[in-house]
N, C-alpha and C. Protein backbone atom coordinates (compact mmCIF):
# COMPACT_ATOMS: atom_id res chain seq x y z
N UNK A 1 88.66 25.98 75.55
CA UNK A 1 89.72 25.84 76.46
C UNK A 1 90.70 26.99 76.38
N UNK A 2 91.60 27.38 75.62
CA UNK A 2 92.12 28.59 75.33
C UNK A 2 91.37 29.52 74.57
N UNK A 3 91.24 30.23 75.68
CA UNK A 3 90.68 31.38 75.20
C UNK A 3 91.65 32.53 74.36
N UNK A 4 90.50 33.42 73.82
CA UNK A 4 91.91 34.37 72.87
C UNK A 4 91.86 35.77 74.16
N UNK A 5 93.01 35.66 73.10
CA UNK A 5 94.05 37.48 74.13
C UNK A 5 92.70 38.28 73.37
N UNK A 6 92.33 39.26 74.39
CA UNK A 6 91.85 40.78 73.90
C UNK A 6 93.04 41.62 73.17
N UNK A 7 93.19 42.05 72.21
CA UNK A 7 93.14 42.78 71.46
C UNK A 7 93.34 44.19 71.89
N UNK A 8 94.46 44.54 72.93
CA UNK A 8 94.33 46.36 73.71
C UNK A 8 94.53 47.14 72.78
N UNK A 9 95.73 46.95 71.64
CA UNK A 9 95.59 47.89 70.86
C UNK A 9 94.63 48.21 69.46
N UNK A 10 93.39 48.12 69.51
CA UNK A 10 92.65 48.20 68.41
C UNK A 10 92.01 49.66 68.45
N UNK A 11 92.16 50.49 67.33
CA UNK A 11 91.84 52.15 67.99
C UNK A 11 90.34 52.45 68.10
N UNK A 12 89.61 51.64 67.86
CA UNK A 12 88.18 51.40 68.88
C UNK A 12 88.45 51.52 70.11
N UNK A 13 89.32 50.46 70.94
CA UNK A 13 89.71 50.63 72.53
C UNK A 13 90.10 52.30 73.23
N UNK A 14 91.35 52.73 72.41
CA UNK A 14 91.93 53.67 72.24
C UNK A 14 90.73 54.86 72.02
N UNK A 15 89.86 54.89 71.38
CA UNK A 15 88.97 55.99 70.92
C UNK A 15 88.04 55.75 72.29
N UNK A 16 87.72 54.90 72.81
CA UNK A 16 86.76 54.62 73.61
C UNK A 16 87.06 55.00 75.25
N UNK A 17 88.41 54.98 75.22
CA UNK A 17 89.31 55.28 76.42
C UNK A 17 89.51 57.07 76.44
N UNK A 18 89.63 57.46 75.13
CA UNK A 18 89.64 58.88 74.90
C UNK A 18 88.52 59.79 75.44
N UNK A 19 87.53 59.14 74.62
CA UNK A 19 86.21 59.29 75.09
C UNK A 19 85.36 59.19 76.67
N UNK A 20 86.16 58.07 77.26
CA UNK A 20 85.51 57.84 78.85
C UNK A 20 86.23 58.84 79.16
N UNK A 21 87.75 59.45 79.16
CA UNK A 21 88.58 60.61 79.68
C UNK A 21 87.87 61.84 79.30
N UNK A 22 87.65 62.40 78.47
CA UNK A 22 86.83 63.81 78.16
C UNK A 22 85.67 63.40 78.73
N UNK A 23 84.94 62.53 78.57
CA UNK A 23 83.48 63.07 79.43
C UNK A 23 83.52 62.53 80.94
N UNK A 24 84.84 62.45 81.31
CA UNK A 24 84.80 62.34 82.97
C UNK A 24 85.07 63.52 83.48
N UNK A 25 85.97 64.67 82.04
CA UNK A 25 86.71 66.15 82.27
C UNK A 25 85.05 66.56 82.46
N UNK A 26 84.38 66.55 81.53
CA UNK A 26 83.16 67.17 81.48
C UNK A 26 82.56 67.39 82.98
N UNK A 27 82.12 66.35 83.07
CA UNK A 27 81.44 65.75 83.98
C UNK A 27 82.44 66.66 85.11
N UNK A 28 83.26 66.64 85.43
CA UNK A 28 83.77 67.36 86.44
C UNK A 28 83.62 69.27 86.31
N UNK A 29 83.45 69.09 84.98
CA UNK A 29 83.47 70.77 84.50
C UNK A 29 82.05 71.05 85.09
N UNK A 30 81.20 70.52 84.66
CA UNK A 30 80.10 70.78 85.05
C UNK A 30 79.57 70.90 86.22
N UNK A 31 80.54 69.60 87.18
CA UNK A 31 80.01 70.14 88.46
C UNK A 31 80.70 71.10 89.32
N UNK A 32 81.72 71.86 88.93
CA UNK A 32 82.36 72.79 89.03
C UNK A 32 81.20 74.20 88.89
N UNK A 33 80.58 74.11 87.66
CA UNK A 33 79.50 75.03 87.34
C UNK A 33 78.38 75.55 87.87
N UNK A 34 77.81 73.82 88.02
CA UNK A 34 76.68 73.74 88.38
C UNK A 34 76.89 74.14 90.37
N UNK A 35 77.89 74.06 90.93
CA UNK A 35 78.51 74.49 92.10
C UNK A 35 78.93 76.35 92.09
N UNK A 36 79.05 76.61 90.95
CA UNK A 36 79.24 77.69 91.02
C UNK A 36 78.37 78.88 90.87
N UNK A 37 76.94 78.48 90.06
CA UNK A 37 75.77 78.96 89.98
C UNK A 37 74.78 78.29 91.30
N UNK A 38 74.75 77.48 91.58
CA UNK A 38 74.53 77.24 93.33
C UNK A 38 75.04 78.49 94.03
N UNK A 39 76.27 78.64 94.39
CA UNK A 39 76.77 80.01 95.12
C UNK A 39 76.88 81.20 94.98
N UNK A 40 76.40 81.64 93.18
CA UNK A 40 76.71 82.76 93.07
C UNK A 40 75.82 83.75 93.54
N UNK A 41 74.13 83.24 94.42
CA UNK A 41 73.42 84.50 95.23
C UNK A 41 74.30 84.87 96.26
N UNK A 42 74.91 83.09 96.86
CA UNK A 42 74.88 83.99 98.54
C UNK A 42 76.53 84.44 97.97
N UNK A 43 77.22 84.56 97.08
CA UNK A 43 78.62 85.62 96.32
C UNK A 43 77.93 86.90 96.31
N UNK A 44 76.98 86.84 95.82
CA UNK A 44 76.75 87.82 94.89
C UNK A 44 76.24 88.95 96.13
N UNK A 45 75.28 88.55 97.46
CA UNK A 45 74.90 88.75 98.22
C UNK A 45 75.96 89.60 99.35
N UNK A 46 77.28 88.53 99.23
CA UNK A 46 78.33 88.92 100.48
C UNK A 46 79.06 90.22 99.64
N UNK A 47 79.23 90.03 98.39
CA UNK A 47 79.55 91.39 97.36
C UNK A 47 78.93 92.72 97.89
N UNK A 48 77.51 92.47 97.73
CA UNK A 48 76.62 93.48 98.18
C UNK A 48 77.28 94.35 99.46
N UNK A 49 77.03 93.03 100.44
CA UNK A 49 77.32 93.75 101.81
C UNK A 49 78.60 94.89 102.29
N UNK A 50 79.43 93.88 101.67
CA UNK A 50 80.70 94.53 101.07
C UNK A 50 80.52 95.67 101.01
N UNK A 51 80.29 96.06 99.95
CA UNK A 51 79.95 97.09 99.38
C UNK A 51 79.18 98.58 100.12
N UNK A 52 78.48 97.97 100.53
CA UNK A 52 77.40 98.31 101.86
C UNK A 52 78.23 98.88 102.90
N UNK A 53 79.55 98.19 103.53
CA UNK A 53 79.97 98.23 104.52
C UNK A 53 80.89 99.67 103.72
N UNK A 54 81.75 98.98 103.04
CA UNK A 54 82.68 100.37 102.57
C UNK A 54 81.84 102.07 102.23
N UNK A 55 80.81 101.90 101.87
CA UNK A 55 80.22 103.08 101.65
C UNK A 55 79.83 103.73 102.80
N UNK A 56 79.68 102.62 103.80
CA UNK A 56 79.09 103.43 105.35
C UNK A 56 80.21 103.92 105.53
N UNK A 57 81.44 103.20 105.32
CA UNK A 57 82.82 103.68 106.59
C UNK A 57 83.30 105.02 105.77
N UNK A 58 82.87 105.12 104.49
CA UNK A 58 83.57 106.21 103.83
C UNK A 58 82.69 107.43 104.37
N UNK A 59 81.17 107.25 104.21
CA UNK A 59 80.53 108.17 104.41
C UNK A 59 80.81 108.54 106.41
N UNK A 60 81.17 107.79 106.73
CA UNK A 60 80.95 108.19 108.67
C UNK A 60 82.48 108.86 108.53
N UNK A 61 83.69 108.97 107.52
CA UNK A 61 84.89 109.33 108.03
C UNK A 61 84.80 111.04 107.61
N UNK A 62 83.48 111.64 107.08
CA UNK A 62 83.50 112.95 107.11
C UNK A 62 84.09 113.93 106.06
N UNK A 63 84.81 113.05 105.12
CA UNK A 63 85.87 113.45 103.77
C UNK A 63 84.30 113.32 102.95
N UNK A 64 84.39 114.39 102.17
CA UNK A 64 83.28 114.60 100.64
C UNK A 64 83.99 113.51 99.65
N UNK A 65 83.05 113.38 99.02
CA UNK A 65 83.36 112.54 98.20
C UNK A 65 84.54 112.61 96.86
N UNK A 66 84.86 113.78 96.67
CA UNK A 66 85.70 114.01 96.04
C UNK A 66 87.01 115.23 96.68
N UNK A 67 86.87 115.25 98.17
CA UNK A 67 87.51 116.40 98.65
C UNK A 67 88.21 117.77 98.47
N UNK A 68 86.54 118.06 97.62
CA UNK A 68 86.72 119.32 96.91
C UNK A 68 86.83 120.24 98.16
N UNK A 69 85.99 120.15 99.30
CA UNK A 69 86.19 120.79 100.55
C UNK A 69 87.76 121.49 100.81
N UNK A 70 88.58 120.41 100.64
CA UNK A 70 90.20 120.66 100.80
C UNK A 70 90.58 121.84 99.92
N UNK A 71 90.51 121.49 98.80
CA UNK A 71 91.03 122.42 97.58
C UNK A 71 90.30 123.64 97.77
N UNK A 72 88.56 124.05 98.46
CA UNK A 72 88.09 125.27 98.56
C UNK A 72 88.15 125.65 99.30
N UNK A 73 89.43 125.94 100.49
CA UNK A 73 89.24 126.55 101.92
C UNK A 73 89.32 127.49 101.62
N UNK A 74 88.45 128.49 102.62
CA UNK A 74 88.92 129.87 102.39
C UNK A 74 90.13 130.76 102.93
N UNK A 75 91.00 130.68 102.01
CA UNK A 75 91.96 131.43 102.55
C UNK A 75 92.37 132.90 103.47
N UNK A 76 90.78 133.78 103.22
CA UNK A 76 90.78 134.77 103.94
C UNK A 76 90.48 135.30 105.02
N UNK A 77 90.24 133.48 105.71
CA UNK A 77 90.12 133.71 107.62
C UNK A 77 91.79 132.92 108.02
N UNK A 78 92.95 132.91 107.19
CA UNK A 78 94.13 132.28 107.69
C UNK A 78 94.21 131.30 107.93
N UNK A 79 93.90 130.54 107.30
CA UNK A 79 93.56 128.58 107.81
C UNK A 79 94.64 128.08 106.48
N UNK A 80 96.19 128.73 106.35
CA UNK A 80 96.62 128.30 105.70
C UNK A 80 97.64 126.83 105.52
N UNK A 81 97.19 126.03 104.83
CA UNK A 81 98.14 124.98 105.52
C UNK A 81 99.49 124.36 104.80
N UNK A 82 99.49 124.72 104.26
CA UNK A 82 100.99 124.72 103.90
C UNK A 82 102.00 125.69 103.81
N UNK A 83 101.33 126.42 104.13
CA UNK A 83 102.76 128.07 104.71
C UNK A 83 102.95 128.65 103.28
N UNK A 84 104.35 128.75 103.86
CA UNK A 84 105.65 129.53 103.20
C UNK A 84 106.07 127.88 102.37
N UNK A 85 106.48 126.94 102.62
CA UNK A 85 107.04 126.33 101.71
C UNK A 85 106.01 126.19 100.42
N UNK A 86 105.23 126.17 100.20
CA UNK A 86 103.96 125.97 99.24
C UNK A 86 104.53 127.19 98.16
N UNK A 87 104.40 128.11 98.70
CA UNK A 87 105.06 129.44 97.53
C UNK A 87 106.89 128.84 97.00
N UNK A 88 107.42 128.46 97.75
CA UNK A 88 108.65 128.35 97.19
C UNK A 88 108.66 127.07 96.37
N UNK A 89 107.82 126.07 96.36
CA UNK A 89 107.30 124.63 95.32
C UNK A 89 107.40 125.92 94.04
N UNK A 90 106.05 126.49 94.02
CA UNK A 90 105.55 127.32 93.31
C UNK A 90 106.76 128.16 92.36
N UNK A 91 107.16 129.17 93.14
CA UNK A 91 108.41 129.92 92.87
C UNK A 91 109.42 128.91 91.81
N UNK A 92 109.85 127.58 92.65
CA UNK A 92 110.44 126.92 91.65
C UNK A 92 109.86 126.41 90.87
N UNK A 93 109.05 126.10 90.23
CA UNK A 93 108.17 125.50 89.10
C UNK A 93 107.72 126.64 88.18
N UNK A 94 107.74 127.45 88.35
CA UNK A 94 107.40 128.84 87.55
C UNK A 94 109.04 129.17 86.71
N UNK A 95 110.15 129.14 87.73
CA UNK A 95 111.21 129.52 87.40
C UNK A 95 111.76 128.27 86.19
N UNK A 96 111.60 127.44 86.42
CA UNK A 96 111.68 126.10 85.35
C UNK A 96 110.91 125.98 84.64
N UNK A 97 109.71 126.57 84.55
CA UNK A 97 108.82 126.79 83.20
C UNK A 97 109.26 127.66 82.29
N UNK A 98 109.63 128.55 82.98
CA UNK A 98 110.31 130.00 82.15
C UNK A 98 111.36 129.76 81.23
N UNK A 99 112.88 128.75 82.05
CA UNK A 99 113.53 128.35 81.79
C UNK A 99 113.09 127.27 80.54
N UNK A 100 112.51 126.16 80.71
CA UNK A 100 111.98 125.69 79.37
C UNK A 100 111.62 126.45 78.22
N UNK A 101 110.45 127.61 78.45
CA UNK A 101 109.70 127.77 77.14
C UNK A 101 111.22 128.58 76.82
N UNK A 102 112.52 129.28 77.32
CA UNK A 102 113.25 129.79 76.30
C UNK A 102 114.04 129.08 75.82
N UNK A 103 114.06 128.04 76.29
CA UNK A 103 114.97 126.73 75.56
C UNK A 103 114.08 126.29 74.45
N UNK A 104 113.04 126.49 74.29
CA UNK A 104 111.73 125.74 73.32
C UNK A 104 112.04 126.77 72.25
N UNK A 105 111.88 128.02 72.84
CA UNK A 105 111.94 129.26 71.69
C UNK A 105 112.91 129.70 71.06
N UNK A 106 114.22 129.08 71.97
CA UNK A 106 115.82 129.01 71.27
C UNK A 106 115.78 127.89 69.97
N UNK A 107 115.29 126.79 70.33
CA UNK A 107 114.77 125.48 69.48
C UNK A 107 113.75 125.88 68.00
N UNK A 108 112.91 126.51 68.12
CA UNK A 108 112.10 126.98 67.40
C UNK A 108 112.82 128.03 66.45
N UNK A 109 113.48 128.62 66.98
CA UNK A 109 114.08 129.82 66.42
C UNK A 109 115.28 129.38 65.35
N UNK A 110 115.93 128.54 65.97
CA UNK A 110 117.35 128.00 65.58
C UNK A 110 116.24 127.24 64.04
N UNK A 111 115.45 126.27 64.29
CA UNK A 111 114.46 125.37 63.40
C UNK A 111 114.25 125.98 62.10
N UNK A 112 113.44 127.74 62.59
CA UNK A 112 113.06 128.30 61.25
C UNK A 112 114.41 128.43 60.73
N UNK A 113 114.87 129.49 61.28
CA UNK A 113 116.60 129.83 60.27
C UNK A 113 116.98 128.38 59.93
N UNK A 114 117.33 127.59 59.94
CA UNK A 114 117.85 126.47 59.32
C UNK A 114 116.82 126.30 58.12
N UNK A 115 115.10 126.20 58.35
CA UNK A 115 114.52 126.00 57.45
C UNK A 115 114.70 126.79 56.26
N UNK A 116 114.55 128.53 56.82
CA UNK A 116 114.85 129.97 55.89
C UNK A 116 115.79 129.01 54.89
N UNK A 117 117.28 128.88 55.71
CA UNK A 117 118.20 128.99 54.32
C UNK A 117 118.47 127.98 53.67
N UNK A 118 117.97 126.47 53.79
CA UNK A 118 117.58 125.44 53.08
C UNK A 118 116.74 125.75 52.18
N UNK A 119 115.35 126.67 52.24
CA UNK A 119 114.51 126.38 51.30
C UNK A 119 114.93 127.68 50.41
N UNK A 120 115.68 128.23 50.49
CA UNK A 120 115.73 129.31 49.44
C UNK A 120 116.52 129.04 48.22
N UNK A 121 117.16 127.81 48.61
CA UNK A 121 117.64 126.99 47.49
C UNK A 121 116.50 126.56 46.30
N UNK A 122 115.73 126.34 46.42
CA UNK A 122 114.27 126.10 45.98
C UNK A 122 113.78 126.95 45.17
């Protein structure tokens, strides 16, 4: 007639509840997987094409592949394309190199003499 109470907290229940939860994760992991190796020809396939497609559009736009073309024009039929400002880039970057290495060699210079008369203590 009276029946008994179940017992929810006994860590059998608890372990068993743990257990149905991880292998329902599983079970979902897997078909996550098993879904994902299903698709990975026709991935792997649309990759391809991809791929396929960008190499045509690069090759039909007429640029070499590394546009060494650019860097080797010949300059001695006048096909110059950056003029006169191109020398004055130049001009200034030369003039600020110059300017550095005597600031380097003022540095260097100043370095030894300090070293000279420290170590002659020695």
């Amino acid at each position: 007639m009276f029946r008994r109470s179940r017992k929810s907290d006994t860590t059998l229940d608890h372990s068993r509840e743990e257990l149905a939860l991880r292998e329902s994760e599983l079970r979902q992991k897997m078909e996550k997987l098993e879904q994902m190796i299903a698709d990975a020809p026709r991935v792997a396939e649309e990759m391809g094409r991809q791929q396929r497609e960008e190499l045509l559009t690069r090759a039909n736009e007429g640029r070499s592949r590394l546009d060494v073309a650019i860097s080797l024009t010949d300059k001695r039929y006048g096909e110059e394309v950056g003029g006169g400002r191109r020398r004055g880039a130049m001009r200034k970057q030369r003039r600020e190199g110059r300017i550095i290495f005597i600031v380097l060699l003022i540095a260097l210079a100043g370095a030894i003499v300090w070293l000279v008369t420290h170590l002659q203590k020695f």
